[in-house]
Protein backbone atom coordinates (compact mmCIF):
# COMPACT_ATOMS: atom_id res chain seq x y z
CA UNK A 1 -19.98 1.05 29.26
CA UNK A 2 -21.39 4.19 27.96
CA UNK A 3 -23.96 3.13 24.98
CA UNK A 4 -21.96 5.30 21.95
CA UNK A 5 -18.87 4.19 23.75
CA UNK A 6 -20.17 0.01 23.03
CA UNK A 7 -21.59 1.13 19.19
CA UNK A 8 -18.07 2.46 18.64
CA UNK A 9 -16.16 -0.64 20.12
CA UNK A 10 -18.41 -3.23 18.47
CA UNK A 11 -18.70 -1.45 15.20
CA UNK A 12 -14.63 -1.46 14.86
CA UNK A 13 -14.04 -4.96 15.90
CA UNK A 14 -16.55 -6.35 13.59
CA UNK A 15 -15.15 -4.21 10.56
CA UNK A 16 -11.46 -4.99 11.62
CA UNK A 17 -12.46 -8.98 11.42
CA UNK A 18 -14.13 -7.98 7.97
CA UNK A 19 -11.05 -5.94 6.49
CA UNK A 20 -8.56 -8.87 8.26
CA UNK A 21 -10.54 -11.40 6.52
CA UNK A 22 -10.85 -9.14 3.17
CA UNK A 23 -7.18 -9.27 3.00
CA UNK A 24 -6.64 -12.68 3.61
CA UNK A 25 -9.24 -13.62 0.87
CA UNK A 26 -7.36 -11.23 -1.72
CA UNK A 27 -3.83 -12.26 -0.52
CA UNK A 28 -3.21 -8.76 0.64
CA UNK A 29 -1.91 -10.48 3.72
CA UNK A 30 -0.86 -14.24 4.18
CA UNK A 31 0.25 -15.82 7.31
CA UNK A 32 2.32 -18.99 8.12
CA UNK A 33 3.03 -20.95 11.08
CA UNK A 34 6.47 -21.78 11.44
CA UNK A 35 7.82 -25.25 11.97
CA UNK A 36 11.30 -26.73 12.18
CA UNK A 37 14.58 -24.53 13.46
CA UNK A 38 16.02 -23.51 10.14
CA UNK A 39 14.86 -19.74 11.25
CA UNK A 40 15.97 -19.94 15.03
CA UNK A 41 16.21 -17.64 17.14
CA UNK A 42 14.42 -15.66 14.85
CA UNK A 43 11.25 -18.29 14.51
CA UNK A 44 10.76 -20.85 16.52
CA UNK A 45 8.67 -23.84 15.70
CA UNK A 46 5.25 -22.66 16.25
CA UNK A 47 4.96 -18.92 15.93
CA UNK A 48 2.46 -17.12 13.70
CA UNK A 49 3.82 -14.77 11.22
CA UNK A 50 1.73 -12.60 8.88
CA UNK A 51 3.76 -11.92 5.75
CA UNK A 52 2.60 -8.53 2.79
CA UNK A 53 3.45 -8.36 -0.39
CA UNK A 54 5.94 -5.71 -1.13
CA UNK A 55 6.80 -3.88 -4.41
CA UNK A 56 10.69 -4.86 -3.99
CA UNK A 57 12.79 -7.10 -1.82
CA UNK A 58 16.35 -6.43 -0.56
CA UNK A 59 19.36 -8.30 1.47
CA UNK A 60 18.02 -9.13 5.36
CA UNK A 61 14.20 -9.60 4.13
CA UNK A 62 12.44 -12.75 5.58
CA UNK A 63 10.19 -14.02 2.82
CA UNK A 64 7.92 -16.37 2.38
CA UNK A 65 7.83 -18.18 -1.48
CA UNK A 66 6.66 -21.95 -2.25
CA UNK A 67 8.39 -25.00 -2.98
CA UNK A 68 7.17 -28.34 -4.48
CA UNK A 69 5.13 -29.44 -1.26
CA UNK A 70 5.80 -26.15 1.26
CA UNK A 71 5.98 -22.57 1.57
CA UNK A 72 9.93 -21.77 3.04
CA UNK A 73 9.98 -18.36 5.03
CA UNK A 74 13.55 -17.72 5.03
CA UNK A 75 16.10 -15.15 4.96
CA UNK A 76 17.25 -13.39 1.94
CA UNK A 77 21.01 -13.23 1.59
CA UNK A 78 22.07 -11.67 -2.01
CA UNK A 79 20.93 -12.38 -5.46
CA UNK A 80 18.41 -10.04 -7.16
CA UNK A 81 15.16 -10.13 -8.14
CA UNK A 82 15.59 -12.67 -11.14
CA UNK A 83 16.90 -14.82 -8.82
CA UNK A 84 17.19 -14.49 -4.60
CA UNK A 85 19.77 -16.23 -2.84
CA UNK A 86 18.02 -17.23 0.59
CA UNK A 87 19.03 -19.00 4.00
CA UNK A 88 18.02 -20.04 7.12
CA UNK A 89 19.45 -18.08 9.92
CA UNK A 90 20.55 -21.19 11.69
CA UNK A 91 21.34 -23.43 8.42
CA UNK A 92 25.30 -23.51 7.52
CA UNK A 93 24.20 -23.08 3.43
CA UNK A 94 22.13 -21.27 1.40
CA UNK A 95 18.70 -22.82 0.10
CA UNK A 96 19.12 -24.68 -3.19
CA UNK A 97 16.30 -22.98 -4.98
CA UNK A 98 16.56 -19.19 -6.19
CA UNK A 99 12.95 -17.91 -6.42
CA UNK A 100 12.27 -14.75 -8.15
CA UNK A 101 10.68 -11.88 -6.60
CA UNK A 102 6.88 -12.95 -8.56
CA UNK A 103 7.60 -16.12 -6.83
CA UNK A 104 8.05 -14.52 -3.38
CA UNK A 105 4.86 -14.39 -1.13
CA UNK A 106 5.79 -11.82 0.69
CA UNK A 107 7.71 -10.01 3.30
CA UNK A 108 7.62 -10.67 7.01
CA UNK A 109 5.68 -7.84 8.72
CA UNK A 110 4.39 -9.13 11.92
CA UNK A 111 5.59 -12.25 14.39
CA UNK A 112 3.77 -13.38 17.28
CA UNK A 113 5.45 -15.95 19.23
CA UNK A 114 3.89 -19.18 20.27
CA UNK A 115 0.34 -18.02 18.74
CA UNK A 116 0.17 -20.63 15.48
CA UNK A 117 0.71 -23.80 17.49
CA UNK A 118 -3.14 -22.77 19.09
CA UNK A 119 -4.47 -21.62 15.87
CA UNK A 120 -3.42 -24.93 13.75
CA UNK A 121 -6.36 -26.81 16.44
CA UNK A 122 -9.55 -27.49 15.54
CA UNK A 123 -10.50 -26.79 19.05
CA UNK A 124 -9.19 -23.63 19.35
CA UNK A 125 -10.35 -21.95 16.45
CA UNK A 126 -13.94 -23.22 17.51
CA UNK A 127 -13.30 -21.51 20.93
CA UNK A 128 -11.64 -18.48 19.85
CA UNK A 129 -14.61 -18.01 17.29
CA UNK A 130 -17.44 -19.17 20.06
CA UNK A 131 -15.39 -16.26 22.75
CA UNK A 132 -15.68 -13.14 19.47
CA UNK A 133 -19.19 -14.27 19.11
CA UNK A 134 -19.82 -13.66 23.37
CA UNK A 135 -18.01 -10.92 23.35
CA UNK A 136 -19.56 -8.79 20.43
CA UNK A 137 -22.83 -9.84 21.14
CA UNK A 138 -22.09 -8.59 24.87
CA UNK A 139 -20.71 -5.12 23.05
CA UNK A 140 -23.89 -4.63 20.34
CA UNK A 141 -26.41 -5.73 23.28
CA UNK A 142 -27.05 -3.53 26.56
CA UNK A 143 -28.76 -5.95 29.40
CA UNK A 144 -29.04 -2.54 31.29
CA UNK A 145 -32.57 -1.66 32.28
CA UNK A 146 -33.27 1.87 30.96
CA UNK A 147 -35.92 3.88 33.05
CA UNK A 148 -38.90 5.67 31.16
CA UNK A 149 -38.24 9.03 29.59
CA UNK A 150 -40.25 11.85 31.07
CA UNK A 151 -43.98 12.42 29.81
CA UNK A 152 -43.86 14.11 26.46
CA UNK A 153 -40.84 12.67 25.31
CA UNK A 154 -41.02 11.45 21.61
CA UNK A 155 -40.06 7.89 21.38
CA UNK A 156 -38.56 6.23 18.52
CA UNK A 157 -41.88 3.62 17.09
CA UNK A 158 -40.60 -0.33 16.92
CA UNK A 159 -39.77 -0.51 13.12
CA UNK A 160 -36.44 1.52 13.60
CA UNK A 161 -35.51 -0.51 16.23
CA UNK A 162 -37.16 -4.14 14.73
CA UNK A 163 -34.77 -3.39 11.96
CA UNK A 164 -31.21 -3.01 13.47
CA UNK A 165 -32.17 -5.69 15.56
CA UNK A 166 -32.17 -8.01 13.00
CA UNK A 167 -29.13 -6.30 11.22
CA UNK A 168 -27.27 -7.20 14.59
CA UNK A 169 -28.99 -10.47 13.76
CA UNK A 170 -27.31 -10.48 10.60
CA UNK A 171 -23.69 -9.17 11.52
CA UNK A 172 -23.41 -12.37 13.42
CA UNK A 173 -24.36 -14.64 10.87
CA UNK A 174 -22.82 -13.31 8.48
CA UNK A 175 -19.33 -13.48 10.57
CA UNK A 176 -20.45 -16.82 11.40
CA UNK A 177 -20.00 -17.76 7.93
CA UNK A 178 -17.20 -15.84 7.21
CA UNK A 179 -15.42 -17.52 10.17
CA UNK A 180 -16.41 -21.26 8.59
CA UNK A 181 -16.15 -20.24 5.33
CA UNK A 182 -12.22 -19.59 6.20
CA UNK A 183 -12.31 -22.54 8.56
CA UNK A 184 -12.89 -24.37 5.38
CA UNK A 185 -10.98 -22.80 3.05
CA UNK A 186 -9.74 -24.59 0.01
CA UNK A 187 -6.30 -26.05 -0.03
CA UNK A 188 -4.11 -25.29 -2.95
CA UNK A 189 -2.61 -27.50 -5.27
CA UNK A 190 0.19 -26.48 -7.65
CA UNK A 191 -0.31 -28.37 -11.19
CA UNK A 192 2.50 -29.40 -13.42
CA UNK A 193 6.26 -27.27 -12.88
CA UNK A 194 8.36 -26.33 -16.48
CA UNK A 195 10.59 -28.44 -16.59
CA UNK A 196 13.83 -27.33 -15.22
CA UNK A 197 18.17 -27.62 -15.85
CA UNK A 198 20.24 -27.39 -13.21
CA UNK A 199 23.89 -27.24 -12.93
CA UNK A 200 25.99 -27.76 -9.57
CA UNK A 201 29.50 -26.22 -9.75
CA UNK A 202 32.42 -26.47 -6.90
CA UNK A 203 36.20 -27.46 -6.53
CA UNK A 204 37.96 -29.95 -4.61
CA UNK A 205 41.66 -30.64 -3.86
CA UNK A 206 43.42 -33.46 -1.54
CA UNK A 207 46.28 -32.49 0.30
CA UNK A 208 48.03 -34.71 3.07
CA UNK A 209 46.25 -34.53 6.29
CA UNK A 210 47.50 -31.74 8.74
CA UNK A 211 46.12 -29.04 11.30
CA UNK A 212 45.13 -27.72 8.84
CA UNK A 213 43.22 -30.08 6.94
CA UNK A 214 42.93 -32.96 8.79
CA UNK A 215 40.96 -34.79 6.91
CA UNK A 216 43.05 -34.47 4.22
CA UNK A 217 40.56 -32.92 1.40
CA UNK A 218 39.84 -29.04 0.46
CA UNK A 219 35.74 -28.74 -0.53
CA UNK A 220 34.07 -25.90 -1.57
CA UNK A 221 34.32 -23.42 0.79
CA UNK A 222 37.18 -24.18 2.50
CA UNK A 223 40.30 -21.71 2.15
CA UNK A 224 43.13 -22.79 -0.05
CA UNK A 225 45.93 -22.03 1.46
CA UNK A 226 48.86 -21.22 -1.72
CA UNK A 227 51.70 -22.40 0.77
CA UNK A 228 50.06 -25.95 0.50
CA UNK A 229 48.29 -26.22 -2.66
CA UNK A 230 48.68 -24.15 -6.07
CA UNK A 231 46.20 -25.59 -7.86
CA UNK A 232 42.73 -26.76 -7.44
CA UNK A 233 39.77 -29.27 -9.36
CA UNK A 234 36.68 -27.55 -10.60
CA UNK A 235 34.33 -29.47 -11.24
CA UNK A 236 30.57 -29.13 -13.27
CA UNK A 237 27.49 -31.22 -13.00
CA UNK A 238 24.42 -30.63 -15.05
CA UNK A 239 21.17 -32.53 -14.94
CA UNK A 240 17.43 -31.80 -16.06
CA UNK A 241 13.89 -33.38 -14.40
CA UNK A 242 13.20 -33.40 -18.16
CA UNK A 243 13.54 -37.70 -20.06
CA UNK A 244 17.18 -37.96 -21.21
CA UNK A 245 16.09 -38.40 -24.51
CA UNK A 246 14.47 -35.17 -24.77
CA UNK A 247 17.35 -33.11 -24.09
CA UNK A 248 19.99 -31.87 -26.15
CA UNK A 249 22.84 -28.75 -25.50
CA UNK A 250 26.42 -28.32 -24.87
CA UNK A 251 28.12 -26.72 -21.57
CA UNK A 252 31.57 -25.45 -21.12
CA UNK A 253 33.97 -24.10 -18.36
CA UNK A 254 35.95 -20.60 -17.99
CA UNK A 255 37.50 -18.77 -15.87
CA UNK A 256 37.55 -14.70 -15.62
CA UNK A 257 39.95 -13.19 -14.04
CA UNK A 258 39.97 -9.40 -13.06
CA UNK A 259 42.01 -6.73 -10.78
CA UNK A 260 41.03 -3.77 -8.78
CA UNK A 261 42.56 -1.40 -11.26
CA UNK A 262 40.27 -2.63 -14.33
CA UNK A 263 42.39 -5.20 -15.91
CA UNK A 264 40.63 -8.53 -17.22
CA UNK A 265 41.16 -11.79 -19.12
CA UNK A 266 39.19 -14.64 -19.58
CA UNK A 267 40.66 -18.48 -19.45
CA UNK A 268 39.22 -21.00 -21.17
CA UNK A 269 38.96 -24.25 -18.36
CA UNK A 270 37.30 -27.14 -20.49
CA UNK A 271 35.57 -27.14 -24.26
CA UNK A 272 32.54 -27.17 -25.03
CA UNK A 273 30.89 -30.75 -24.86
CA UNK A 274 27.74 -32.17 -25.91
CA UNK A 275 25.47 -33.25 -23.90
CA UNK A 276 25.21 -37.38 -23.13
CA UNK A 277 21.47 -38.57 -21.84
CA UNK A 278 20.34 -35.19 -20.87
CA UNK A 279 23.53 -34.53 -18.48
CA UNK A 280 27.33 -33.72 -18.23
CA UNK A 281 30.23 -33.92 -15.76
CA UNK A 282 32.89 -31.73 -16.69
CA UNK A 283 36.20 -31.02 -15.10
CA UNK A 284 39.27 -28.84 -15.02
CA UNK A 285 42.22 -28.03 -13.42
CA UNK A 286 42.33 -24.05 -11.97
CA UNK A 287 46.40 -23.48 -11.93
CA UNK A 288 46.29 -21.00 -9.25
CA UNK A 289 50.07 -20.56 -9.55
CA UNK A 290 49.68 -19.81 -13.03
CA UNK A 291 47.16 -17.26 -12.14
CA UNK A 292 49.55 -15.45 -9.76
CA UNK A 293 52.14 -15.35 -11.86
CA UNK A 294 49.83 -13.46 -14.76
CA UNK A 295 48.75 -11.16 -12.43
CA UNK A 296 52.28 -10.56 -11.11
CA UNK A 297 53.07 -10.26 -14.89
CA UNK A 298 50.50 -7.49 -15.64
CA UNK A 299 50.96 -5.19 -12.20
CA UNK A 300 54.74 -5.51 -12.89
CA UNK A 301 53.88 -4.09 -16.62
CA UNK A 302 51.43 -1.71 -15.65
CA UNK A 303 53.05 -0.23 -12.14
CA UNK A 304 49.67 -1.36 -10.95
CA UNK A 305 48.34 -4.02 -8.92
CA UNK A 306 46.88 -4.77 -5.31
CA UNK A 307 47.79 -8.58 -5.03
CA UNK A 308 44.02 -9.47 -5.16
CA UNK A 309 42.72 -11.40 -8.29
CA UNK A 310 38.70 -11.84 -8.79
CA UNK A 311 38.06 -15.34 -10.36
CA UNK A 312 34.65 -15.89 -11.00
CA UNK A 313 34.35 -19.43 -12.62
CA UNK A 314 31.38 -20.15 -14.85
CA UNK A 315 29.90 -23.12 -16.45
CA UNK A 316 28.20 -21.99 -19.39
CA UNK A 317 26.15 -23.51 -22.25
CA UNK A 318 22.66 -24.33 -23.89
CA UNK A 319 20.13 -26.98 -23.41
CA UNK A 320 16.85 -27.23 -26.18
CA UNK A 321 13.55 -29.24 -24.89
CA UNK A 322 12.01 -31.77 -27.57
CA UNK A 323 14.14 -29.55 -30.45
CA UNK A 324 12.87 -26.27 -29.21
CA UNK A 325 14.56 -23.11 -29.00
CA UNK A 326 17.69 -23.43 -26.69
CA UNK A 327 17.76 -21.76 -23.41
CA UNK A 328 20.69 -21.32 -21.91
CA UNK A 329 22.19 -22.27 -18.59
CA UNK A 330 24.89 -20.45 -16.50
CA UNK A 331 26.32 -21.15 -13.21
CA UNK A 332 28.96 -18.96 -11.10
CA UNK A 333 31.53 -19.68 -8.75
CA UNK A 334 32.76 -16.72 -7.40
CA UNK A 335 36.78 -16.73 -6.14
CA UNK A 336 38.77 -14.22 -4.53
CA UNK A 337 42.53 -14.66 -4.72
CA UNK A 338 45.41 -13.19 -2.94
CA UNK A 339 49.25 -13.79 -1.81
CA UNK A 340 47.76 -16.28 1.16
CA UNK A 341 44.76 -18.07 -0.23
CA UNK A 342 41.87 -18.55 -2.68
CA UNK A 343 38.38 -18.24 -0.91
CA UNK A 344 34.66 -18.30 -1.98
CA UNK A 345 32.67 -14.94 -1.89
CA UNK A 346 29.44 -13.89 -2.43
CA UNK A 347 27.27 -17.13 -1.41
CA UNK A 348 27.53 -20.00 1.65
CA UNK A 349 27.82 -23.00 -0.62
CA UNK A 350 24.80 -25.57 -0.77
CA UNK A 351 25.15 -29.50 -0.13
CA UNK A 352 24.97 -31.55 -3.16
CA UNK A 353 25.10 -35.45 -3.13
CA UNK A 354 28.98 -34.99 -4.89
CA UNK A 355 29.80 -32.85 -1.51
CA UNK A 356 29.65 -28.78 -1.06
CA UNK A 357 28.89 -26.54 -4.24
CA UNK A 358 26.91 -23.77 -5.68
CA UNK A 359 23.82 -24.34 -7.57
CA UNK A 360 21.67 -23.04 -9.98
CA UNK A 361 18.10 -23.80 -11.68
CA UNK A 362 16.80 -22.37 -14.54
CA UNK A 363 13.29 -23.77 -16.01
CA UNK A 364 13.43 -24.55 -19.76
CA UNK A 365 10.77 -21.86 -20.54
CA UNK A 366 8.88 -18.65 -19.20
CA UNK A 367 6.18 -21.53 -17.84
CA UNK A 368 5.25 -21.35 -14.21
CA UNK A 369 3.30 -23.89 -12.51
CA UNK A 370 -0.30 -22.26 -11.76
CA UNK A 371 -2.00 -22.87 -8.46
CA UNK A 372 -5.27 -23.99 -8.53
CA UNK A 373 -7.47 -24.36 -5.10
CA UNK A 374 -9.86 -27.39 -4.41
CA UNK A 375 -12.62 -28.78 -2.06
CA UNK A 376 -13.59 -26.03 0.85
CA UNK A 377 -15.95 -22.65 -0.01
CA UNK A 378 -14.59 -20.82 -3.09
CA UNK A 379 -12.67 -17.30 -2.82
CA UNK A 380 -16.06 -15.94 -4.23
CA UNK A 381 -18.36 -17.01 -1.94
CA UNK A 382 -15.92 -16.00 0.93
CA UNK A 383 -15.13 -12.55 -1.12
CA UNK A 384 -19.15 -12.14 -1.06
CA UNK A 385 -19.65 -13.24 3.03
CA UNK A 386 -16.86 -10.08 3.04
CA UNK A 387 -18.72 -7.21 1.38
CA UNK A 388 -22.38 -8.34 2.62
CA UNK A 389 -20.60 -8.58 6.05
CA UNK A 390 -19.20 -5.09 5.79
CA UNK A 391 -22.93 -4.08 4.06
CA UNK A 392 -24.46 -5.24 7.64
CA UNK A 393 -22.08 -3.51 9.71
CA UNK A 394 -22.38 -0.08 8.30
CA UNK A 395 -26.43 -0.39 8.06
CA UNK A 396 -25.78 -1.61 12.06
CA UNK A 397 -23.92 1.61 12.63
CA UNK A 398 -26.33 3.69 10.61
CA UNK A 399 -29.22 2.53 12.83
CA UNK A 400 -28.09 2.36 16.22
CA UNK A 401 -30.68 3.21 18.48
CA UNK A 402 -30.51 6.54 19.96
CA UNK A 403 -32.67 5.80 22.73
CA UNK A 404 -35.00 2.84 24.28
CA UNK A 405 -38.52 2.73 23.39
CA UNK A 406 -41.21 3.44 26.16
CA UNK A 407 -40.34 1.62 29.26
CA UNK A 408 -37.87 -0.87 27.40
CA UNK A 409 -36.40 -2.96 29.94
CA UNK A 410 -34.50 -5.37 27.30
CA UNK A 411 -37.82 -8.08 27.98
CA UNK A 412 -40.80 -6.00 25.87
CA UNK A 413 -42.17 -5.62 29.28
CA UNK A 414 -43.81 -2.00 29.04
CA UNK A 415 -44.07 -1.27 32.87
CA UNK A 416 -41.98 0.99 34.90
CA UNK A 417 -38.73 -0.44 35.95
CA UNK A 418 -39.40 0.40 39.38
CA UNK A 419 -42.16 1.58 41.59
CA UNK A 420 -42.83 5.64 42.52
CA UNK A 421 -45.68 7.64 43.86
CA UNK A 422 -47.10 10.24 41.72
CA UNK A 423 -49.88 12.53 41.54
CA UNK A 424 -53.01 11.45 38.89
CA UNK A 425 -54.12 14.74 36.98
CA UNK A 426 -57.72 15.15 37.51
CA UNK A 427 -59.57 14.81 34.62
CA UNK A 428 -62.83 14.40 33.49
CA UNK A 429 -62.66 12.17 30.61
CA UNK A 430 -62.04 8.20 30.92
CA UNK A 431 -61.49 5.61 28.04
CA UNK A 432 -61.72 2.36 28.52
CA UNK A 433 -59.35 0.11 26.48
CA UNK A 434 -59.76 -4.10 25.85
CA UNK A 435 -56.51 -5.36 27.25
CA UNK A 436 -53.66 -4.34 28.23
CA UNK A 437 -51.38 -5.10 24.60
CA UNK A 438 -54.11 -2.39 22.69
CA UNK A 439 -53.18 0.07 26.29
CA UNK A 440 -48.69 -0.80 25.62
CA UNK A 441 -49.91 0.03 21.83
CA UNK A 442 -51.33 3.98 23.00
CA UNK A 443 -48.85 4.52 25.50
CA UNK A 444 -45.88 3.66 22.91
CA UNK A 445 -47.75 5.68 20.16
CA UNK A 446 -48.19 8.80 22.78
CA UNK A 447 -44.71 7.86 24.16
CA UNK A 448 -46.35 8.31 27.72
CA UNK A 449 -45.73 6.04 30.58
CA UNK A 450 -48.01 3.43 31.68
CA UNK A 451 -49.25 3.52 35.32
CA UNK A 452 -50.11 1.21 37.72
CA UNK A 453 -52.89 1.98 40.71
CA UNK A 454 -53.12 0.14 44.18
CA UNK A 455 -56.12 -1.04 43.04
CA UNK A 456 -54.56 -3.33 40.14
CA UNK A 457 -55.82 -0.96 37.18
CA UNK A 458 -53.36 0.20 34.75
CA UNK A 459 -53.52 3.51 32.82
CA UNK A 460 -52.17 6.33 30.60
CA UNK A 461 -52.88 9.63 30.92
CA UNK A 462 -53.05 12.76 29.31
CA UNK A 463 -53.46 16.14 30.29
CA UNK A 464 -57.36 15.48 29.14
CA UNK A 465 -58.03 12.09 28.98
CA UNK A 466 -57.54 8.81 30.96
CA UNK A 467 -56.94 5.49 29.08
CA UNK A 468 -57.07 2.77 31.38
CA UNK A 469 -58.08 -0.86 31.36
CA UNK A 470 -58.51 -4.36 33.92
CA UNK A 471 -59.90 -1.42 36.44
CA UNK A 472 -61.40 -2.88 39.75
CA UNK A 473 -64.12 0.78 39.89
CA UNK A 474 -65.92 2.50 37.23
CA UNK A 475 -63.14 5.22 37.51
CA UNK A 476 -59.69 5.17 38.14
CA UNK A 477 -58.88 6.50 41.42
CA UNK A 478 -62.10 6.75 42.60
């Protein structure tokens, strides 16, 4: 490989590892290996994906955001930034926590199948790391023996070169270190969560088993069919993590019913009630005949009317911490009704231990639980390995030898690389040296080659002088 050509490949693959690494240590760039099937055929257990922050996140983003004891990279399906709905693209229901987009790690920007199972080894990190090492060392050093420059070419003294030698030196210590440093990263540990309220909200009929429902009970989810009920159970659970006796609130039930043309009503479904030991269970009865016949009302009043009805059930209320300030809690069931059947829109519904429903969390104040890191090198010191790596690289580049020193033959041995006959100038002037290292000294400092006789004497010459030492006669030659 041509010698700029190496500079330029080695230079670039040692300041791609640094940036790589850079961005992993700032959490510019995070990547997760996937386990599990909830993402097939997407993901499959095993693959690597490499996930970026992202000012926004939309409907069809993979994303990556933590939970209590793992980081879920799953689809996002609605919802909004206060609150995504996300899925798995081969679960049946949505994911029963809604993280907001500062929860969310980031966005799914690169997946390479297969490729985490091998990094998640021990092994194989130590020989993927041992194989960069081989192979950058093979790119920064040339084994190639360069022949001597002709006489009265300048050569470079050692000090330029003694110095990016031990910069190269350096590089690959310093990505040594980076690499273990990483190896050894700290794990993180979440502290404490706010405390959190969450309400689970569904309906539920039983009907007399047929092809149609065989098993004889409508869950969330399931189509009502009008010709075979008219009326449904909603029904309203709400719980905290928080001691019973530290919560106190109220929740309530309502239905709102609107048309395509603009009209809307609200009906009230169950009271307010107070909260017992930190939880309710509320339920109502949602008269879906009644419901048709109101909108038939209204469309017959109006000369408007499609024969579509938007219910959109809540359960409503506030919940106060210790006597706080309350915070209040909402949860939606979104209905669609028409002349056939009541369905659910908007969200897959999630399973609860009371059967299918929607659910919603909302933490009792702005508190998020902070991650902390422990045991393994600190983000400083692996920050630090970063810059003094990138430091190295560019002093590396800066220095590159332009060209071998005098007879360089990658050993320090200072005789030609191979053997020639040439004709010795005639001169009358002879200098006689010690040893041969004070003759290597001239000939590097004249940046002339050194020559050897048949008679074993070795020399340098100028066009006036010969400096020669170990010679067998009193004159070279002779």
């Amino acid at each position: 490989m041509h010698p700029s050509l190496r500079r330029l490949v080695a230079v670039t693959l040692i300041a791609l590892v640094a940036l790589g690494a850079a961005a992993l240590a700032t959490g510019r760039l995070a990547y997760y290996v996937t386990s599990g099937a909830s993402m097939s055929p997407t993901y499959d257990a095993g693959d690597l994906v490499v996930v970026a922050p992202a000012r926004s996140y939309a409907t069809g983003d993979v994303v990556a955001y933590p939970t209590d004891d793992l980081v879920v990279l799953h689809r996002i399906v609605g919802g909004d930034a206060t609150g995504f709905h996300t899925k798995g693209d081969d679960n049946q229901s949505v994911d029963p926590g809604r993280p907001t987009a500062d929860e969310v790690t980031g966005r799914a920007v690169l997946h390479v199948p297969k490729v985490g199972s091998l990094l998640t080894s021990p092994l194989t990190r130590g020989l993927l790391a041992a194989a960069a090492l081989s192979l950058l060392g093979a790119l920064i050093v040339n084994p190639r023996r360069k022949p001597p420059p002709a006489p009265g070419t300048a050569r470079p003294l050692g000090s330029t070169r003694t110095i990016w030698t031990g910069l190269v030196a350096l590089d690959l210590l310093l990505l040594t270190a980076m690499g273990l440093a990483f190896a050894f990263a700290p794990r993180s540990v979440t502290g404490p969560a706010a405390l959190t309220q969450t309400g689970t909200l569904g309906y539920h009929a039983d009907v007399p088993p047929s092809d149609t429902y065989p098993t004889g009970h409508v869950a969330t989810g399931d189509p009502v069919f009008l010709r075979l009920l008219d009326a449904v159970d909603v029904s309203f659970r709400y719980a905290t993590d928080a001691s019973p006796e530290r919560v106190e609130g109220t929740a309530r039930l309502d239905a709102a019913l609107s048309t395509p043309d603009g009209w809307q009503t609200t009906l009230p479904l169950a009271e307010p009630a107070p909260l017992v030991d930190g939880s309710i269970a509320l339920t109502a009865t949602l008269d879906l005949a009644d419901i048709g016949d109101l909108a038939g009302r209204v469309a017959a009043a109006t000369g408007s009317g499609s024969g579509r009805v938007d219910v959109l059930v809540t359960a409503s209320g506030e919940a106060s911490l210790d006597g706080g300030d309350p915070v209040a809690h909402r949860t939606e069931l979104a209905l669609q009704l028409s002349p056939l059947a009541l369905t659910l829109t908007g969200v897959e519904p999630s399973s609860t231990p009371e059967g299918p429903a929607v659910a919603s969390t909302v933490p009792f104040s702005a508190a998020r639980a902070i991650a902390a890191e422990t045991g393994g090198v600190p983000g400083e010191v692996r920050m630090a390995l970063v810059a003094a790596l990138l430091l190295s690289v560019a002093g590396t580049a800066l220095l590159w030898p332009a060209s071998p020193r005098s007879g360089d033959s990658g050993d320090g041995d200072s005789r030609p690389s191979q053997a020639v006959d040439i004709q010795l100038p005639r001169t009358s002037a002879w200098v006689e040296l010690a040893d041969r290292a004070e003759l290597e000294q001239l000939a590097r400092n004249l940046g002339r080659p050194i020559v050897e006789g048949p008679g074993g004497w070795q020399g340098v010459a100028t066009p006036d002088t010969w400096y020669w030492s170990r010679a067998r006669s009193p004159h070279p030659g002779v």
